[in-house]
N, C-alpha and C. Protein backbone atom coordinates (compact mmCIF):
# COMPACT_ATOMS: atom_id res chain seq x y z
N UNK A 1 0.85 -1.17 0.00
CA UNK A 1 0.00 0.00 0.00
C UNK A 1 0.89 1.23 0.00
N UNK A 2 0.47 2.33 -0.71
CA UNK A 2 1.34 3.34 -0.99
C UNK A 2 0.34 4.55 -0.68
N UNK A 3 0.90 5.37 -0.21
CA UNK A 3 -0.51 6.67 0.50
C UNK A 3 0.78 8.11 0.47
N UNK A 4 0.33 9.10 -0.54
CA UNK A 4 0.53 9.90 -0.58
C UNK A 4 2.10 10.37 -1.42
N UNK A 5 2.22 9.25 -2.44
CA UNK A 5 3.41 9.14 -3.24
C UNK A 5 2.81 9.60 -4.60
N UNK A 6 2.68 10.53 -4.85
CA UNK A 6 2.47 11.07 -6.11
C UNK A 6 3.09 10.87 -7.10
N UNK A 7 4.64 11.15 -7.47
CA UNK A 7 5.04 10.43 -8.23
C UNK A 7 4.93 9.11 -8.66
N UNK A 8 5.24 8.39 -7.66
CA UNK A 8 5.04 6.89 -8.16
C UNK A 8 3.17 6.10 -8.73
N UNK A 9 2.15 7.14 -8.29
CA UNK A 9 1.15 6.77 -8.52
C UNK A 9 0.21 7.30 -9.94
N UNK A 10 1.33 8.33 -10.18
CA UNK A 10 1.42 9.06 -11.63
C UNK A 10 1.84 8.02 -12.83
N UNK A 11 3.14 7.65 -12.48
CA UNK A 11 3.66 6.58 -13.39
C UNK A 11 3.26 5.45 -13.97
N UNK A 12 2.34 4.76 -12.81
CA UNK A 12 1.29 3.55 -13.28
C UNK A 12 0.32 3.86 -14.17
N UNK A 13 -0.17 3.65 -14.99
CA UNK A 13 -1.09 4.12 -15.80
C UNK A 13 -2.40 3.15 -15.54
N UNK A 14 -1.82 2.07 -14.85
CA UNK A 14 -3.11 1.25 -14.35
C UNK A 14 -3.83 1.77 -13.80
N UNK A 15 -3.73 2.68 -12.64
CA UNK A 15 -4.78 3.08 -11.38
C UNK A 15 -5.07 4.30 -11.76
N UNK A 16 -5.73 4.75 -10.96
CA UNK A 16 -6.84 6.30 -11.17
C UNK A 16 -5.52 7.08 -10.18
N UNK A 17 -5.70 8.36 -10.71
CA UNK A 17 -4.74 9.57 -9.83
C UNK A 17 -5.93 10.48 -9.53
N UNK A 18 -5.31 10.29 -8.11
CA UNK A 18 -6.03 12.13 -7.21
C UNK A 18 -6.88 10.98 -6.48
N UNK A 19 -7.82 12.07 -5.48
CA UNK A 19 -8.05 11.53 -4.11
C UNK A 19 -9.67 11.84 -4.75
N UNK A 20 -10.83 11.78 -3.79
CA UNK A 20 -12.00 11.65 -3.49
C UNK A 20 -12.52 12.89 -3.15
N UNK A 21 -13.29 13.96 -3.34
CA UNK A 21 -13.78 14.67 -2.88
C UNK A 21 -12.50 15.87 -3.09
N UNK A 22 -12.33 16.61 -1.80
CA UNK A 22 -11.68 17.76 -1.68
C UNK A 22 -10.54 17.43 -1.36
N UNK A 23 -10.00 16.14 -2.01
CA UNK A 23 -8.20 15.53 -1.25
C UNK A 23 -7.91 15.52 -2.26
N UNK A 24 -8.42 15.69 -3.86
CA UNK A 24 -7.70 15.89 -4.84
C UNK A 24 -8.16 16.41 -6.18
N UNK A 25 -7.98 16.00 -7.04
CA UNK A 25 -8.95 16.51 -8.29
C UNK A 25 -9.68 15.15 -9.24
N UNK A 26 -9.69 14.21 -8.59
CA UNK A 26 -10.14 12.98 -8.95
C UNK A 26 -9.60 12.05 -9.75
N UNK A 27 -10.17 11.16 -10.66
CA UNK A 27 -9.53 9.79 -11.48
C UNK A 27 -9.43 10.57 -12.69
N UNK A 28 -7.90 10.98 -13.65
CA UNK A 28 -7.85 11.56 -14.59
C UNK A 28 -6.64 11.11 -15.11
N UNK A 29 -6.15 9.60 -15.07
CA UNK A 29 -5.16 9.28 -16.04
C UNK A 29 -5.51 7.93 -16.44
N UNK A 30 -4.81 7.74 -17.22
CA UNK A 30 -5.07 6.54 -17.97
C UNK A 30 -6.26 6.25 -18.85
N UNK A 31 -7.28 5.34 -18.26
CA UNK A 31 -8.58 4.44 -18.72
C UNK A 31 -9.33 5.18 -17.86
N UNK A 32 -9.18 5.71 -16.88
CA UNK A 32 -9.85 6.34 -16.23
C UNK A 32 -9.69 7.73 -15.98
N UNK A 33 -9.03 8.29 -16.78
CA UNK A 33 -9.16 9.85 -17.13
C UNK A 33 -10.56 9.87 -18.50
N UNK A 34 -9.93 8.66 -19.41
CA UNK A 34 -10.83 8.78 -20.32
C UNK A 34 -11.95 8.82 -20.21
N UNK A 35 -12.68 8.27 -18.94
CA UNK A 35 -14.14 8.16 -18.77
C UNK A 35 -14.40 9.30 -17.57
N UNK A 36 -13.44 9.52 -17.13
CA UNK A 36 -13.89 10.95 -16.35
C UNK A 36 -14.42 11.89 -17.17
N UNK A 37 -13.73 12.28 -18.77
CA UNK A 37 -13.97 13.25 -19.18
C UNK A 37 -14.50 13.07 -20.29
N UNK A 38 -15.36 12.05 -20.38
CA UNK A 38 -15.97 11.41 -21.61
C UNK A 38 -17.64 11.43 -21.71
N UNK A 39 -18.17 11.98 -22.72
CA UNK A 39 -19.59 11.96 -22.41
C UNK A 39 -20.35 10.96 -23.34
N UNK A 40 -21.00 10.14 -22.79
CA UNK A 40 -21.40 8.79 -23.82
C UNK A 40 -22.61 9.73 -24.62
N UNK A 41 -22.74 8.80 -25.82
CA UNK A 41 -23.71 9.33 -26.89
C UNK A 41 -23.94 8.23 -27.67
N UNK A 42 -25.41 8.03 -28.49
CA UNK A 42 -25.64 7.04 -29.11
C UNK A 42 -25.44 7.53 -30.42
N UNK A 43 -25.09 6.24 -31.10
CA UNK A 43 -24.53 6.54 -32.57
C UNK A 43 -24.83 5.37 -33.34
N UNK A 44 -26.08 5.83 -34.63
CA UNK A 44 -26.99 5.09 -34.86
C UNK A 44 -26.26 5.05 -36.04
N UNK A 45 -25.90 3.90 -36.94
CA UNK A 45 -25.69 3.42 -38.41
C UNK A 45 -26.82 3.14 -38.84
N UNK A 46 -27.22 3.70 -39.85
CA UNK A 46 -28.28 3.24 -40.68
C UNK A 46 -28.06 3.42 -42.52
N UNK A 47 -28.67 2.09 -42.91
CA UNK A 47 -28.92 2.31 -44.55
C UNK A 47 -30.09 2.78 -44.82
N UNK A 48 -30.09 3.42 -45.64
CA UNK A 48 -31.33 4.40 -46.73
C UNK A 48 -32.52 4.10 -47.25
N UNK A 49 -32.46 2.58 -46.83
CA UNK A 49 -33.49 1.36 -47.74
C UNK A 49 -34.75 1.96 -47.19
N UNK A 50 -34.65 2.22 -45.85
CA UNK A 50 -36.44 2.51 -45.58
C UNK A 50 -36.54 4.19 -44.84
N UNK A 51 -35.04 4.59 -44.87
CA UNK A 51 -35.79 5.85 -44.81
C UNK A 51 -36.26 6.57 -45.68
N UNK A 52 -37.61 7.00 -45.08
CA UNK A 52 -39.09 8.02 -45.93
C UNK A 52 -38.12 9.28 -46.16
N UNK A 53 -39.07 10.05 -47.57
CA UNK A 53 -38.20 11.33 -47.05
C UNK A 53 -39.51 11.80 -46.84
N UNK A 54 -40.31 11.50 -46.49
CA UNK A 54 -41.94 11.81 -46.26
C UNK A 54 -41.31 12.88 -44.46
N UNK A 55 -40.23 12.16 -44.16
CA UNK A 55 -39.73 12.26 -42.51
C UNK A 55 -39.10 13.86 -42.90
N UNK A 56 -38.42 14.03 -43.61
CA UNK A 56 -37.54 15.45 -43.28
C UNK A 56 -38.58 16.59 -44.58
N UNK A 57 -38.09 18.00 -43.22
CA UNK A 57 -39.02 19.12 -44.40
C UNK A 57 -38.06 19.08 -45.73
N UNK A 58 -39.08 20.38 -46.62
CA UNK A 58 -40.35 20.65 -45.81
C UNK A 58 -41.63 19.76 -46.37
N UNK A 59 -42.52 20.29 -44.83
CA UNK A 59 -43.47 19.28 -45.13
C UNK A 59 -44.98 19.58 -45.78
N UNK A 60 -44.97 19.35 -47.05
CA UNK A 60 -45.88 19.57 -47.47
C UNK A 60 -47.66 18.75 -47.18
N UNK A 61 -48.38 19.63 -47.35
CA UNK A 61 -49.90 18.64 -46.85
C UNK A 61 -49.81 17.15 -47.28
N UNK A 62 -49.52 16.50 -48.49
CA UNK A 62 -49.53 15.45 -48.98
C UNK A 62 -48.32 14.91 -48.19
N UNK A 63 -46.98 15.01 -47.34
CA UNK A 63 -46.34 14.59 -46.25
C UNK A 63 -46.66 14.51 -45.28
N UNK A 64 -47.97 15.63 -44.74
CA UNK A 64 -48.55 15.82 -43.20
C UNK A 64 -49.21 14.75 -43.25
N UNK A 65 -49.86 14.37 -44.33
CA UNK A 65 -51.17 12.95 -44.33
C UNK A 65 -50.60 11.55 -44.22
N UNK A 66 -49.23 11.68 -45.30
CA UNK A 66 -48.48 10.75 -44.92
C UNK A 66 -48.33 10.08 -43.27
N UNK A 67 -47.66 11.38 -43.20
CA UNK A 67 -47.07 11.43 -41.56
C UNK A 67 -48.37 11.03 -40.73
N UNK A 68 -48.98 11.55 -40.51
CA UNK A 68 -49.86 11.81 -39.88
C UNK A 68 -50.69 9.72 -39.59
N UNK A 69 -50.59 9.30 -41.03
CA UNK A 69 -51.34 8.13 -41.10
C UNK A 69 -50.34 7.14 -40.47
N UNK A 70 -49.24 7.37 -40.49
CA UNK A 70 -47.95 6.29 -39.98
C UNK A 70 -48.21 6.69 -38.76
N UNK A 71 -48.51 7.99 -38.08
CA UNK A 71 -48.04 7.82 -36.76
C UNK A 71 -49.12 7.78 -35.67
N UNK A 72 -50.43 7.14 -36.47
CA UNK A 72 -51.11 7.30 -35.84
C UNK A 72 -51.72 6.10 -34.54
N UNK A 73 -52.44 6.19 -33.51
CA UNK A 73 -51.95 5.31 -32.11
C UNK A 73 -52.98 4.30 -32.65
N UNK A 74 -52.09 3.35 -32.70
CA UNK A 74 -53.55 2.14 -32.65
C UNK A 74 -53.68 1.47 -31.55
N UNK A 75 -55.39 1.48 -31.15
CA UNK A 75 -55.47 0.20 -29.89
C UNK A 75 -54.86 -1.20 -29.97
N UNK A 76 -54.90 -2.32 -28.98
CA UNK A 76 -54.23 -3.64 -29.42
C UNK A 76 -55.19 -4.49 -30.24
N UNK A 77 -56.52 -3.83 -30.10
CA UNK A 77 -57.44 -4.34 -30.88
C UNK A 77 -57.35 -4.24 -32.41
N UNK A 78 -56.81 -3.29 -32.63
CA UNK A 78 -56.01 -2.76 -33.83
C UNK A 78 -55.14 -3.44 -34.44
N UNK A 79 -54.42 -3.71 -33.71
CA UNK A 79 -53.00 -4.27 -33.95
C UNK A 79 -53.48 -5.37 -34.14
N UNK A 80 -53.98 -6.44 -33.29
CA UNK A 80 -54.36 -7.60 -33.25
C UNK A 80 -54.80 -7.95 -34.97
N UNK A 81 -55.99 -6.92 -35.37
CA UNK A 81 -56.13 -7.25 -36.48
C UNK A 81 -55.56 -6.91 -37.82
N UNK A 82 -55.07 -6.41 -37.52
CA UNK A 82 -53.36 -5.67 -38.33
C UNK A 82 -52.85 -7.40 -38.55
N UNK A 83 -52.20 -7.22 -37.51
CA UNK A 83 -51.39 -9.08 -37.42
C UNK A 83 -52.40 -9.74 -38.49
N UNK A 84 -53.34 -10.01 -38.08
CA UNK A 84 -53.82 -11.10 -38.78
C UNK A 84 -53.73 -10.93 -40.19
N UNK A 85 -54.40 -9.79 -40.26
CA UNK A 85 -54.04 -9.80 -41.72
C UNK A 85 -53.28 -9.57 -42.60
N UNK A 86 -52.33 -9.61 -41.96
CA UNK A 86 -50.95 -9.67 -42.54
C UNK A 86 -50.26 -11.00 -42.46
N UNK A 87 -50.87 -11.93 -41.68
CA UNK A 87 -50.56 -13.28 -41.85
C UNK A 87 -51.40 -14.11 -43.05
N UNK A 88 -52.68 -13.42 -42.95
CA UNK A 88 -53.89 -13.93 -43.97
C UNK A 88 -53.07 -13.58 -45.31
N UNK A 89 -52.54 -12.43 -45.62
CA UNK A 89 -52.07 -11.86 -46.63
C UNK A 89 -50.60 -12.91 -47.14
N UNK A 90 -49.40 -13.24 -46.56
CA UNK A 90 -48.79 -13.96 -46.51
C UNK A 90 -49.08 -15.20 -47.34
N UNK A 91 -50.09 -15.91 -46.48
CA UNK A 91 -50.38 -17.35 -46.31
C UNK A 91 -50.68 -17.18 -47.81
N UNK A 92 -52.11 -16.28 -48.52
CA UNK A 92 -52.40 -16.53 -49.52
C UNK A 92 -51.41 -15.97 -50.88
N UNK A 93 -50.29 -15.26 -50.20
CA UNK A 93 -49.38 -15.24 -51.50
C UNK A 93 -48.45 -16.64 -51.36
N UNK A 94 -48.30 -17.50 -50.52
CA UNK A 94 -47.36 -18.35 -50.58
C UNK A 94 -48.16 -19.23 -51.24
N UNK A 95 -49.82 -19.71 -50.86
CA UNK A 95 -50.49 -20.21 -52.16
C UNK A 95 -50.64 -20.30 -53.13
N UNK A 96 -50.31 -18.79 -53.65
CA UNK A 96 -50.56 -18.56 -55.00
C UNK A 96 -48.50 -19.00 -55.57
N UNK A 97 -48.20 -18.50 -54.82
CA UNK A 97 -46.59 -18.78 -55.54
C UNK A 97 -46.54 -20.79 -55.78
N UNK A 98 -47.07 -21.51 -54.86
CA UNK A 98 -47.00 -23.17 -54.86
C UNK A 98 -47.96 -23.27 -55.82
N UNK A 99 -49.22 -22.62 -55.92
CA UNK A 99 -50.30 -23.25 -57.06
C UNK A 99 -49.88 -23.16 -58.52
N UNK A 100 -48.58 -22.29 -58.87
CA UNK A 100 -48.47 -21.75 -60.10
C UNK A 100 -47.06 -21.95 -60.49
N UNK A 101 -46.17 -22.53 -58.93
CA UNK A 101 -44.87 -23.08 -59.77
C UNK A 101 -45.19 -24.81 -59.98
N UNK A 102 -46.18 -25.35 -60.03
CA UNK A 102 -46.04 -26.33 -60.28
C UNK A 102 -46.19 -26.68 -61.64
């Protein structure tokens, strides 16, 4: 244990330098300077395939309706039948693709 050797606790780059509170100026070297003075942020990659430009101005009425119809709240009762028929929809194109490659 080493208490109050500054130099030598400088040199390690493993451990945090400075004390707690008002005994020093806190953890600011190494791996842990980096996250002292680091502010996290999310950083989204995306491809182009499905972004609308219905999304960025300006927005004209025929974009507001757009918009407006995408974002609008559906109950689960809604949804529920959303699902289905989008499974109903499915099922009968995979029918039609087997009835007609044969």
């Amino acid at each position: 244990m080493m208490l109050n050797d500054m130099l030598m606790q400088l040199s390690n780059a493993h451990v945090p330098f400075g004390g707690v509170g008002n005994s020093g100026m806190g953890a600011y070297h190494g791996h842990y300077g980096f996250e002292a003075f680091s502010h996290y942020k999310t950083v989204i990659y995306k491809n182009g395939l499905l972004d609308l430009p219905q999304r960025y101005a300006p927005y004209t009425p025929s974009k507001k309706l757009i918009l407006s119809i995408a974002m609008y709240p559906f109950s689960r009762m809604h949804m529920r039948l959303l699902k289905a028929f989008g499974f109903a929809a499915v099922l009968a194109i995979i029918a039609v693709i087997i009835r007609y490659s044969v």
